[in-house]
Protein backbone atom coordinates (compact mmCIF):
# COMPACT_ATOMS: atom_id res chain seq x y z
CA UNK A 1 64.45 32.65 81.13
CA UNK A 2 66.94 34.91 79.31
CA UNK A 3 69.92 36.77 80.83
CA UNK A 4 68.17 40.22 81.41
CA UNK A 5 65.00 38.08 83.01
CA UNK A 6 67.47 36.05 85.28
CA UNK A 7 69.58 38.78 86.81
CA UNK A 8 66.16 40.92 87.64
CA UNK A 9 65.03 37.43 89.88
CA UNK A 10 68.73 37.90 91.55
CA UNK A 11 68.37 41.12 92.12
CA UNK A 12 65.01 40.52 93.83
CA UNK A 13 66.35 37.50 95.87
CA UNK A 14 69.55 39.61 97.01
CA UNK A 15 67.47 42.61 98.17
CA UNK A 16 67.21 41.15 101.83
CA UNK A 17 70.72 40.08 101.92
CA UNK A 18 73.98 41.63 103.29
CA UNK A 19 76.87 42.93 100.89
CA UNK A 20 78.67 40.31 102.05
CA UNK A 21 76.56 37.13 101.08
CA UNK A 22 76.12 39.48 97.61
CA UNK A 23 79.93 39.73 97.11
CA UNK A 24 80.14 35.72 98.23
CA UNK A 25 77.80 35.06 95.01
CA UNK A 26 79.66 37.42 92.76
CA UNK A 27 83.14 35.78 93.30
CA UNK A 28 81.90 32.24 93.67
CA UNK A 29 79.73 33.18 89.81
CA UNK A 30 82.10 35.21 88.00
CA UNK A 31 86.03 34.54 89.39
CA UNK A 32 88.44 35.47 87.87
CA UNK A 33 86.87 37.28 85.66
CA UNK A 34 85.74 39.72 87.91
CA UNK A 35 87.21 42.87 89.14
CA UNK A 36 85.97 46.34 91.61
CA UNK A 37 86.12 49.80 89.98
CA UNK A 38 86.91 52.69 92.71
CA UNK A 39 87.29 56.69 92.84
CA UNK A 40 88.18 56.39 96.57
CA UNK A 41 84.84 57.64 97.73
CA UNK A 42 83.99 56.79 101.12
CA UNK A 43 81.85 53.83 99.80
CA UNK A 44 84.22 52.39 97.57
CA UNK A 45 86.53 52.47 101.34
CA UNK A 46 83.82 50.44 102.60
CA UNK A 47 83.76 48.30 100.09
CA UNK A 48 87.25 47.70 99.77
CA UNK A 49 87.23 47.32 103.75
CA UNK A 50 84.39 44.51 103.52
CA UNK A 51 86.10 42.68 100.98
CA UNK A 52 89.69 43.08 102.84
CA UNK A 53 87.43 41.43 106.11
CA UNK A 54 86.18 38.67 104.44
CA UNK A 55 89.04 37.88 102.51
CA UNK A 56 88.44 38.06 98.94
CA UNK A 57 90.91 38.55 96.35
CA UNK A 58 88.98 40.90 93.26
CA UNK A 59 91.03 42.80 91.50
CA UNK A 60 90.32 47.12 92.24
CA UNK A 61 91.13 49.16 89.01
CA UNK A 62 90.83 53.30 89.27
CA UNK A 63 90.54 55.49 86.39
CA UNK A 64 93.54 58.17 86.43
CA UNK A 65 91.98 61.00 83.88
CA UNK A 66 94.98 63.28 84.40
CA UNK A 67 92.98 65.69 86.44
CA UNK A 68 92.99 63.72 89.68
CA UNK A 69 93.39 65.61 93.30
CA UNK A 70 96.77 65.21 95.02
CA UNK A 71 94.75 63.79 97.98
CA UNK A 72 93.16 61.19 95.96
CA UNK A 73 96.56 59.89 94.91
CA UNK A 74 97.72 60.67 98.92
CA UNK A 75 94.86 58.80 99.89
CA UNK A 76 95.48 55.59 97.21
CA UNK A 77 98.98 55.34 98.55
CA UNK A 78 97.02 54.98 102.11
CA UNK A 79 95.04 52.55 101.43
CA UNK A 80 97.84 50.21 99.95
CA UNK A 81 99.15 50.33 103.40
CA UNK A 82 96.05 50.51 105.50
CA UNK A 83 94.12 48.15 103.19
CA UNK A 84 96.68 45.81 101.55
CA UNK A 85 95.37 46.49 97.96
CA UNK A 86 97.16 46.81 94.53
CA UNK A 87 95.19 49.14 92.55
CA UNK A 88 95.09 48.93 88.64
CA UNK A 89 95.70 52.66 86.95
CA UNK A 90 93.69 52.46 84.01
CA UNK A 91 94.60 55.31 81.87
CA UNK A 92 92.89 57.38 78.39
CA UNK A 93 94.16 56.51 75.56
CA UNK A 94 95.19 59.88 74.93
CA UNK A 95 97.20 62.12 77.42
CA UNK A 96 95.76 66.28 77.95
CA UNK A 97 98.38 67.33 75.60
CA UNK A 98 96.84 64.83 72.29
CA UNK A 99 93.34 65.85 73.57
CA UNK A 100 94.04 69.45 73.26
CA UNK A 101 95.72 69.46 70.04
CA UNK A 102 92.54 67.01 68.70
CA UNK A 103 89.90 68.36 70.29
CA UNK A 104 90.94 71.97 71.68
CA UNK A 105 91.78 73.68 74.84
CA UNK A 106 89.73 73.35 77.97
CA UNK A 107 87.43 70.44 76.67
CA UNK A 108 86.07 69.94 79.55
CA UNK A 109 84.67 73.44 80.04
CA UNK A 110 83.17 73.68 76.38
CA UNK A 111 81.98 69.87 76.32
CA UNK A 112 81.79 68.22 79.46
CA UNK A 113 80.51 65.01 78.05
CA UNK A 114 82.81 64.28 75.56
CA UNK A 115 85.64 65.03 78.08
CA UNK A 116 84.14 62.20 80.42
CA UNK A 117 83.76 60.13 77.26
CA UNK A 118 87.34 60.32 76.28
CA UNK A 119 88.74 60.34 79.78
CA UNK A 120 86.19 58.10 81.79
CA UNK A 121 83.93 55.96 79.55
CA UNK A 122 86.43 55.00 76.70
CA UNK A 123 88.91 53.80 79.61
CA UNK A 124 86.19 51.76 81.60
CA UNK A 125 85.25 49.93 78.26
CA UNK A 126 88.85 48.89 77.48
CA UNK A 127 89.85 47.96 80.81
CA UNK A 128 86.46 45.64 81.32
CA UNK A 129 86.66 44.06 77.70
CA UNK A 130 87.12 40.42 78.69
CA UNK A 131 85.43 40.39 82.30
CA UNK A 132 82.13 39.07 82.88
CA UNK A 133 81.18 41.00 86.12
CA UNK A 134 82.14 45.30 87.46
CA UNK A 135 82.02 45.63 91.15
CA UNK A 136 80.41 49.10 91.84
CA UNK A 137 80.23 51.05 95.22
CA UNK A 138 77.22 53.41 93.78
CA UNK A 139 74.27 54.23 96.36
CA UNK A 140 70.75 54.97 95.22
CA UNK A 141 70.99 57.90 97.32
CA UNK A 142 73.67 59.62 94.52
CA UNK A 143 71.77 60.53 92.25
CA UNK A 144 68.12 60.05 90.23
CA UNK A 145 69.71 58.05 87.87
CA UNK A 146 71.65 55.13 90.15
CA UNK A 147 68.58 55.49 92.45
CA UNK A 148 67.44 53.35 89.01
CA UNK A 149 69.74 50.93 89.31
CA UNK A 150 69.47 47.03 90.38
CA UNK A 151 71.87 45.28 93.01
CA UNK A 152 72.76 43.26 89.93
CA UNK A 153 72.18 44.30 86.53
CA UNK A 154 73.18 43.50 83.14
CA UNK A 155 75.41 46.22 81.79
CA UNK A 156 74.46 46.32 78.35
CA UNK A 157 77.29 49.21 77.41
CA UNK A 158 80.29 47.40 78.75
CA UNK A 159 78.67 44.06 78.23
CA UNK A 160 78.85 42.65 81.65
CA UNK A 161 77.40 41.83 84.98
CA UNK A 162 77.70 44.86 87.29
CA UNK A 163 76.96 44.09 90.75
CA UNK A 164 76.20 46.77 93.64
CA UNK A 165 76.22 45.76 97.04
CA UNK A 166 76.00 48.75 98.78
CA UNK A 167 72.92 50.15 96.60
CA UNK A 168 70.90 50.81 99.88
CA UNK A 169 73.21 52.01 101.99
CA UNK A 170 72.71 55.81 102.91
CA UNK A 171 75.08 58.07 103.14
CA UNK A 172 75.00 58.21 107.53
CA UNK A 173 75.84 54.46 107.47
CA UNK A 174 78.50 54.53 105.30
CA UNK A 175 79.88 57.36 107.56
CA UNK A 176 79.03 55.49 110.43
CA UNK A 177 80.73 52.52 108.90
CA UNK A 178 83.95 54.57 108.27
CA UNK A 179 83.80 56.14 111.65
CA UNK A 180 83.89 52.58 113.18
CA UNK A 181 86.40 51.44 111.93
CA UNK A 182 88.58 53.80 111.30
CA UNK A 183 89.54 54.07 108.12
CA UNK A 184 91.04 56.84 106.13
CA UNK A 185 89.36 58.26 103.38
CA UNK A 186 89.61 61.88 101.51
CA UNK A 187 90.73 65.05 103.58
CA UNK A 188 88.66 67.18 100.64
CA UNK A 189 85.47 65.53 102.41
CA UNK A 190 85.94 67.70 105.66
CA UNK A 191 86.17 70.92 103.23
CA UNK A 192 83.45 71.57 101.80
CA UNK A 193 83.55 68.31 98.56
CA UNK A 194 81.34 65.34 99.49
CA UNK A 195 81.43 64.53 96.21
CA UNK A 196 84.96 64.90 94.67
CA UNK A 197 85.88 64.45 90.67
CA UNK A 198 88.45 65.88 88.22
CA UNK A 199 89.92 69.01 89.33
CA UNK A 200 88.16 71.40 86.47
CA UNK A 201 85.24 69.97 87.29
CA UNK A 202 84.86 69.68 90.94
CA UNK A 203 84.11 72.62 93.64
CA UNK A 204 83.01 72.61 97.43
CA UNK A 205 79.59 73.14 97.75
CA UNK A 206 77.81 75.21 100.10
CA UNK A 207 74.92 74.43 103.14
CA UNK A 208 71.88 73.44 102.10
CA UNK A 209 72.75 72.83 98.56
CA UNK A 210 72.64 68.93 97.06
CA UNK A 211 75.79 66.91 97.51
CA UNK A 212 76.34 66.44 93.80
CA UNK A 213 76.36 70.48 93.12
CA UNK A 214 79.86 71.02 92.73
CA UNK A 215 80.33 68.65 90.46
CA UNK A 216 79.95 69.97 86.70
CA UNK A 217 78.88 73.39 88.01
CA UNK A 218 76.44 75.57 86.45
CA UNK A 219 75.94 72.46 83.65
CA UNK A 220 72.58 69.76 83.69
CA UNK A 221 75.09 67.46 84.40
CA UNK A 222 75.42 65.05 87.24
CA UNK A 223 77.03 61.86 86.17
CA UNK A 224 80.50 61.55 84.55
CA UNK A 225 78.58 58.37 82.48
CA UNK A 226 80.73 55.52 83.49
CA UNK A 227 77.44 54.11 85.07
CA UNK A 228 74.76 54.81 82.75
CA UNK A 229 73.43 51.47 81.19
CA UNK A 230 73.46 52.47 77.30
CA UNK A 231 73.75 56.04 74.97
């Protein structure tokens, strides 16, 4: 049976199981080599919270593309306290001022993609270059293309194991799950951004309309592309 082959029979087994006896494979597989990637959405929190409960020790890394929300860095600086975790900033390799002057003003109005790609992807690849296994807090619920994705998966771009435990969990339960137990998460959520990204690129959305709407407005785009599989 062959890597690709194996994984899918995981995935299967794991799809009655708990994130917790999925996270208790992951570390017991793949630590140290193993580490959580976060934007501070409310299921990342959860993540982070279940982790925190059960005592485990994988490293969380964000992605700082220069165009982050105050709250987001408000809210990091909350969960250090609240949450006792040391996040890793992972950076681009170049700053908005070396972007400009190489690729122009505004990218990220007049080529969304590459912007991601030079502020998102390019980052993620660095940072996991030498771990085995990416802890994700995507839901099949985001968006057509994660509601593709496996609870573990082989991640042929980044060349490692990605894992998702909380792949079917809805959106209510992770509220509900937040709401339990009280833990912080983004004041931007209670203002119109369930969905919240890089300043340019993010807007409240209004009743009615999809939850992933303000994100890349008026563009066919809907994922940044940190968690598509290959292209």
């Amino acid at each position: 049976m062959d890597r690709e082959d194996r994984l899918n029979a995981l995935a299967e087994q794991f799809e009655q199981c708990s994130p917790q006896e999925i996270l208790a494979w992951a570390v017991s597989e793949y630590s140290p080599d193993i580490a959580m990637s976060t934007g501070f959405g409310p299921s990342g929190i959860v993540l982070m919270h279940i982790m925190r409960q059960m005592g485990l020790d994988i490293p969380v890394f964000y992605i700082d593309t220069g165009f982050l929300f105050p709250e987001v860095h408000q809210l990091r600086a909350l969960l250090e306290q609240t949450l006792g975790v040391r996040f890793e900033r992972v950076v681009p390799t170049l700053d908005l001022e070396e972007q400009a002057q190489q690729f122009g003003e505004k990218l990220w109005e007049r080529d969304p993609d590459t912007c991601c790609w030079l502020r998102k992807v390019l980052p993620l690849q660095a940072y996991l270059r030498g771990k085995r296994a990416w802890v994700s807090a995507i839901r099949a619920d985001q968006t057509p293309y994660r509601s593709r994705a496996k609870l573990i998966e082989w991640d042929e771009r980044n060349q490692v194991v990605k894992i998702n435990p909380l792949l079917r969990w809805s959106k209510d339960r992770i509220w509900e799950y937040i709401r339990h137990h009280r833990l912080p998460y983004n004041p931007l959520h209670d203002q119109g951004y369930p969905s919240v990204g890089c300043i340019p690129c993010t807007t409240p959305i209004c009743e009615g309309e999809d939850l992933r709407a303000g994100r890349w407005r008026g563009k066919a785009k809907f994922e940044c592309g940190i968690h598509f599989q290959k292209g």
